[in-house]
PDB file of N, CA and C in Angstrom:
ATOM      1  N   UNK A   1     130.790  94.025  67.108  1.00  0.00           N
ATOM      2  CA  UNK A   1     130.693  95.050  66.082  1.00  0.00           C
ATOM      3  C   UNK A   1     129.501  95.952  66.396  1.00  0.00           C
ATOM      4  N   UNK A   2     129.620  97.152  65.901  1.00  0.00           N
ATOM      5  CA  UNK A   2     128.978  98.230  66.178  1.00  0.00           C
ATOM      6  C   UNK A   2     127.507  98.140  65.746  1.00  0.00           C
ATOM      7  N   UNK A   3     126.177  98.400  65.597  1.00  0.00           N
ATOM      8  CA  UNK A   3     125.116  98.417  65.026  1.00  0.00           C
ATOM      9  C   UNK A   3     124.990 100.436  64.429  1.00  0.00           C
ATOM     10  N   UNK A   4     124.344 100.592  63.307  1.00  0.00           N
ATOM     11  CA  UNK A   4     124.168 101.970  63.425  1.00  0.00           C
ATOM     12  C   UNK A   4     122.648 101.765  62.413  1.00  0.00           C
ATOM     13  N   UNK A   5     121.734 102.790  62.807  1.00  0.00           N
ATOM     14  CA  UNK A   5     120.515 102.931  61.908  1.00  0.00           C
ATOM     15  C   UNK A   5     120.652 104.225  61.024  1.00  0.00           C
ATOM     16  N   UNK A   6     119.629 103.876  59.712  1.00  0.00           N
ATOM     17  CA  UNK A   6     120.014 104.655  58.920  1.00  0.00           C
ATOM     18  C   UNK A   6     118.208 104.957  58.245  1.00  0.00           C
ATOM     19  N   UNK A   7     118.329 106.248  57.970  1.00  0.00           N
ATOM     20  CA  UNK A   7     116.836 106.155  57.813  1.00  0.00           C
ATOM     21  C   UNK A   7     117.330 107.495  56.600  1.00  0.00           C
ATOM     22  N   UNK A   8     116.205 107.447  55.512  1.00  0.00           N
ATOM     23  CA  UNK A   8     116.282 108.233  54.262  1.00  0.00           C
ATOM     24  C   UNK A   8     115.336 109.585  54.797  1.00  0.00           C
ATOM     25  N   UNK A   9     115.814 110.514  54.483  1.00  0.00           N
ATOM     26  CA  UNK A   9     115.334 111.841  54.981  1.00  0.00           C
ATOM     27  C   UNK A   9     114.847 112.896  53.828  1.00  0.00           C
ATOM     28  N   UNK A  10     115.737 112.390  52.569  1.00  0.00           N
ATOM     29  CA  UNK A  10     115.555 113.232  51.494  1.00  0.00           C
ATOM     30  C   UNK A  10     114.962 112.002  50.379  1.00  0.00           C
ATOM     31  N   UNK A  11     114.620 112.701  49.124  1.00  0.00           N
ATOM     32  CA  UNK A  11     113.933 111.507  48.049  1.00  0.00           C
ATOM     33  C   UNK A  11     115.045 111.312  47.089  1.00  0.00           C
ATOM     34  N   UNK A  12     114.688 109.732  46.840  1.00  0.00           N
ATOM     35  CA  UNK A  12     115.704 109.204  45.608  1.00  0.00           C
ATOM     36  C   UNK A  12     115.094 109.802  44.133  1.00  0.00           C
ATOM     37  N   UNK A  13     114.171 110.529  43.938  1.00  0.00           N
ATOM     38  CA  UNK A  13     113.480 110.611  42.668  1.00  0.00           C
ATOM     39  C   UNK A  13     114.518 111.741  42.039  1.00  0.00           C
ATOM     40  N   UNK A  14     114.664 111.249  40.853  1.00  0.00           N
ATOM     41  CA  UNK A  14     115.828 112.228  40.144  1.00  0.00           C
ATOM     42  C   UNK A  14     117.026 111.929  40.758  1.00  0.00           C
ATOM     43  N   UNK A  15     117.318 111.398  41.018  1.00  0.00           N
ATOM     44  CA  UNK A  15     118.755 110.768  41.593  1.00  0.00           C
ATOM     45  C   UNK A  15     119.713 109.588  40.807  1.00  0.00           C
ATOM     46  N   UNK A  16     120.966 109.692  40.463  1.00  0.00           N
ATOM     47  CA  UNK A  16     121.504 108.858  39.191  1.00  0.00           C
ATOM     48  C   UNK A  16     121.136 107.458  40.009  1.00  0.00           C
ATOM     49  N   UNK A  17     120.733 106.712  38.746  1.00  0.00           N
ATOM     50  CA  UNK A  17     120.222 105.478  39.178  1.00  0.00           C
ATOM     51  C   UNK A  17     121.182 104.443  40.136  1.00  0.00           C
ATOM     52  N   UNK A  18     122.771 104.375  39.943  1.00  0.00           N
ATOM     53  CA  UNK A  18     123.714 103.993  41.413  1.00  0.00           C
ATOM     54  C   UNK A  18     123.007 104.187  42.289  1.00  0.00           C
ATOM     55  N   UNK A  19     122.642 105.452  43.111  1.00  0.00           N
ATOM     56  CA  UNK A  19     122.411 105.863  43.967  1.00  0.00           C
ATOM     57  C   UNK A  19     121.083 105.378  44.498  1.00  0.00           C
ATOM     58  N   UNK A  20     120.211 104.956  43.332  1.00  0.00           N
ATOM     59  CA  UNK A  20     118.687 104.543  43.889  1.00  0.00           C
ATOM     60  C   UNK A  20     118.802 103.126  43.918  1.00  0.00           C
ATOM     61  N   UNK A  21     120.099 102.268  43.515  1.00  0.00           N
ATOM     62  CA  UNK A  21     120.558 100.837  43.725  1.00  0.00           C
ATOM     63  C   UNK A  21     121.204 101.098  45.016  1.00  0.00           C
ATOM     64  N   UNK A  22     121.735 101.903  45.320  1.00  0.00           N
ATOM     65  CA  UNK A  22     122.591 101.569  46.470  1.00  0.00           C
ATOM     66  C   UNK A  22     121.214 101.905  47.917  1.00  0.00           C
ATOM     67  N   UNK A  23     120.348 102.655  47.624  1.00  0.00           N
ATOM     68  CA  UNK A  23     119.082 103.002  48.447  1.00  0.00           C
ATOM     69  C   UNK A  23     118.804 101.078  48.605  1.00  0.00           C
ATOM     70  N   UNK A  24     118.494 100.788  47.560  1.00  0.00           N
ATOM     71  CA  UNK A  24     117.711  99.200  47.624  1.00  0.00           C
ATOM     72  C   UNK A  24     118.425  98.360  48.267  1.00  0.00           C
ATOM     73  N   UNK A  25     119.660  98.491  47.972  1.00  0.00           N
ATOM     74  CA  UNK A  25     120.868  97.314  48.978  1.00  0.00           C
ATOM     75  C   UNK A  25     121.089  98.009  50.098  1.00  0.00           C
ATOM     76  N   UNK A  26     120.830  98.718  50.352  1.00  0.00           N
ATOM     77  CA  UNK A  26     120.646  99.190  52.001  1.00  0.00           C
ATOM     78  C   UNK A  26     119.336  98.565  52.498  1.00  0.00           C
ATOM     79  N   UNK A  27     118.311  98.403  52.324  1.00  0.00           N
ATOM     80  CA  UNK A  27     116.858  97.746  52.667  1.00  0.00           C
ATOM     81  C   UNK A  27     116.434  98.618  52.480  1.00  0.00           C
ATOM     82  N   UNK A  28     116.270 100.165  51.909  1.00  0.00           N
ATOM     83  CA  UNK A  28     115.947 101.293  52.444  1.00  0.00           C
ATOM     84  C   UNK A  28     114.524 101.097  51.566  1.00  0.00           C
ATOM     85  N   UNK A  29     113.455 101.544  51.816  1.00  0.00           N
ATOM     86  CA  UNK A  29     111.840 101.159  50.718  1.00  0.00           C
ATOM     87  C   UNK A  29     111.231 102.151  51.173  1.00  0.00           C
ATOM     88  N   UNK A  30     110.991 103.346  52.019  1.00  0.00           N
ATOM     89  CA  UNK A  30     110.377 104.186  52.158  1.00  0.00           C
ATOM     90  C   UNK A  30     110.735 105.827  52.656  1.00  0.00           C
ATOM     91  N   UNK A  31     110.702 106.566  53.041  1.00  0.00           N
ATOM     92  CA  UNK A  31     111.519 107.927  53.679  1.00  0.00           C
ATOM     93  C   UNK A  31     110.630 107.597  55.230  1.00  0.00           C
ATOM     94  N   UNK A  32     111.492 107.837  56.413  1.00  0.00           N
ATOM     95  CA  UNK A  32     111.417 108.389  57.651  1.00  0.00           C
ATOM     96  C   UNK A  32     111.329 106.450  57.842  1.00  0.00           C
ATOM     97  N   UNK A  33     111.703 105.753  57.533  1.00  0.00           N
ATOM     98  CA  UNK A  33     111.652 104.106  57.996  1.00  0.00           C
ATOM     99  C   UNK A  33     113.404 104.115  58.528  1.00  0.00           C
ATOM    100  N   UNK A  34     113.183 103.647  60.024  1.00  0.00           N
ATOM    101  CA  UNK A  34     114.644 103.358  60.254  1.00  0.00           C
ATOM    102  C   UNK A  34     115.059 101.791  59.764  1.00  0.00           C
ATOM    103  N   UNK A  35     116.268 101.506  59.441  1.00  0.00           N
ATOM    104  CA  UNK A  35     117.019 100.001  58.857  1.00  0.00           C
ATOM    105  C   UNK A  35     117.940 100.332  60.080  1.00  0.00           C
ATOM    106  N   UNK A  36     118.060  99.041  60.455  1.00  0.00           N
ATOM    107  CA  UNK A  36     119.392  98.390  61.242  1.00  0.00           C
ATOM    108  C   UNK A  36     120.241  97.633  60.743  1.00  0.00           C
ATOM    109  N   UNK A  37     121.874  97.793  60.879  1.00  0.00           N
ATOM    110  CA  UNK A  37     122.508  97.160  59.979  1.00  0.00           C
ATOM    111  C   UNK A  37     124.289  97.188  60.858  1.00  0.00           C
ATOM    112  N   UNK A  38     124.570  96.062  60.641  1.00  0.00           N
ATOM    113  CA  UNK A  38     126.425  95.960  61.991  1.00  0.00           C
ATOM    114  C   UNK A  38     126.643  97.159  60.846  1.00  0.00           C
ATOM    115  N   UNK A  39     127.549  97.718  61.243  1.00  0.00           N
ATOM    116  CA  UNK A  39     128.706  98.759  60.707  1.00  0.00           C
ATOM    117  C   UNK A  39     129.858  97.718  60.724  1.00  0.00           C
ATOM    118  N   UNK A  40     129.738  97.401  59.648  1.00  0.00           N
ATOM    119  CA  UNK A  40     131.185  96.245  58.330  1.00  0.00           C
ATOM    120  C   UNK A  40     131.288  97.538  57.284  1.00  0.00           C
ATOM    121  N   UNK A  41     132.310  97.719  56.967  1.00  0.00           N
ATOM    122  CA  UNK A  41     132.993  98.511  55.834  1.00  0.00           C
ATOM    123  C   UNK A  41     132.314  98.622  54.460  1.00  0.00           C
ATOM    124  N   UNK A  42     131.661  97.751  54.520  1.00  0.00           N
ATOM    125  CA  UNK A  42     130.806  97.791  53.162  1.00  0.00           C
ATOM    126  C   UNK A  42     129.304  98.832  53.471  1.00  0.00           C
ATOM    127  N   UNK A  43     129.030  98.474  54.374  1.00  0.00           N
ATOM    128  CA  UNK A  43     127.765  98.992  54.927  1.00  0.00           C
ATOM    129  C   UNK A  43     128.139 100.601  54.875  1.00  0.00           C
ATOM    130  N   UNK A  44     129.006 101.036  55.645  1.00  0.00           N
ATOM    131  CA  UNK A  44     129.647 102.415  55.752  1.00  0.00           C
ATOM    132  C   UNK A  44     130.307 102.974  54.360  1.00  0.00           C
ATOM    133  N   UNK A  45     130.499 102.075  53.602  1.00  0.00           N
ATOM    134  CA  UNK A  45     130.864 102.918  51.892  1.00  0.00           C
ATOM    135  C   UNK A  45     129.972 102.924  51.859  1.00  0.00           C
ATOM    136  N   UNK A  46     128.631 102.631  51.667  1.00  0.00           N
ATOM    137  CA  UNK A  46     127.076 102.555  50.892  1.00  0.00           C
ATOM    138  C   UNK A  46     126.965 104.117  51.298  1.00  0.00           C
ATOM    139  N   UNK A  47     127.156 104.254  53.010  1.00  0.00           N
ATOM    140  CA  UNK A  47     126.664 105.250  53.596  1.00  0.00           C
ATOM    141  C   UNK A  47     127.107 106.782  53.323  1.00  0.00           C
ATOM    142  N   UNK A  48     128.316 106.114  53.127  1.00  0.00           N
ATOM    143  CA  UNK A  48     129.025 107.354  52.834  1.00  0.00           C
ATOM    144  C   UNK A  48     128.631 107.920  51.367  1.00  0.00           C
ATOM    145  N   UNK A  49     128.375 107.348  50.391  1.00  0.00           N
ATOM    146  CA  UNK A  49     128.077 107.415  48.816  1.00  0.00           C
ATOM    147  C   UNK A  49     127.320 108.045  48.461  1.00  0.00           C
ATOM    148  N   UNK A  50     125.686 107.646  49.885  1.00  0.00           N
ATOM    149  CA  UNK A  50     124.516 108.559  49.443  1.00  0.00           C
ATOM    150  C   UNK A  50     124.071 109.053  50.656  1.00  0.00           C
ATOM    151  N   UNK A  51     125.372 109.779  51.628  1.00  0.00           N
ATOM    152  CA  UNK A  51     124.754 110.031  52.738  1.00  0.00           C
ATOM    153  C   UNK A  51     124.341 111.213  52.827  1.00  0.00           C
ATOM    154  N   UNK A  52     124.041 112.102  51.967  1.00  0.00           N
ATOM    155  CA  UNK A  52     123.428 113.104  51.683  1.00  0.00           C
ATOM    156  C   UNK A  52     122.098 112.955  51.735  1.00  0.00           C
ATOM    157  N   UNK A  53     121.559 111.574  51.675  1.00  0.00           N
ATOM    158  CA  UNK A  53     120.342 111.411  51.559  1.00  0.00           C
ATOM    159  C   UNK A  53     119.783 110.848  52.904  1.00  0.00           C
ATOM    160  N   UNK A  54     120.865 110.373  53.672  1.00  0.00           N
ATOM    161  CA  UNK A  54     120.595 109.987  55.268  1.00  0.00           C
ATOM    162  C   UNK A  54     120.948 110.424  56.193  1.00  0.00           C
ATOM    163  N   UNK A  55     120.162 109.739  57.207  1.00  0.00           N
ATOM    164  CA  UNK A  55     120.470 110.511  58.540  1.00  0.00           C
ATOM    165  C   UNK A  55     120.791 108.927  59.254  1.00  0.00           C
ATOM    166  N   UNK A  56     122.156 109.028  59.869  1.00  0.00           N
ATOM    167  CA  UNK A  56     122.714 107.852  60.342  1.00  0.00           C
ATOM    168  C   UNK A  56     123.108 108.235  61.831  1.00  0.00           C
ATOM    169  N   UNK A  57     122.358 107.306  62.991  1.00  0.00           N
ATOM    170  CA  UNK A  57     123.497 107.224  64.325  1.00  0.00           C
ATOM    171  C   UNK A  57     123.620 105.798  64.707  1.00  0.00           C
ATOM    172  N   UNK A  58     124.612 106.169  65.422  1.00  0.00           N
ATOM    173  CA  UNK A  58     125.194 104.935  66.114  1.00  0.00           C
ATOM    174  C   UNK A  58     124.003 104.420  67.148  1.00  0.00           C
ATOM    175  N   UNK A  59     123.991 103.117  67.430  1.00  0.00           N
ATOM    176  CA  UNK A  59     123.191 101.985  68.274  1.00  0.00           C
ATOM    177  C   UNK A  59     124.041 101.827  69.593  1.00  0.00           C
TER     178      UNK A  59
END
């Protein structure tokens, strides 16, 4: 399975609170910190949900 990193580029502040839960179940805790994570289907809905707020490539 694939690996892809995902790092927060924009801020969760003012953001509907889903979205700052789905930041936390990603590992995500700071802006410009990369997370590593397999690309499983669950991982990639998260991404897709608040990927306005990330910057994601493939490993």
């Amino acid at each position: 399975m694939s690996r892809i990193r995902v790092v927060q580029i924009k801020s969760g502040i003012d953001r509907p609170e889903r979205q700052k839960r789905t930041l936390k179940a990603l590992g995500i805790r700071k802006m410009n910190v990369p997370v590593e994570h397999e690309a499983t289907e669950q991982i990639l809905g998260m991404v897709k949900k608040i990927g306005h707020l990330l910057t994601v490539t493939q490993l």
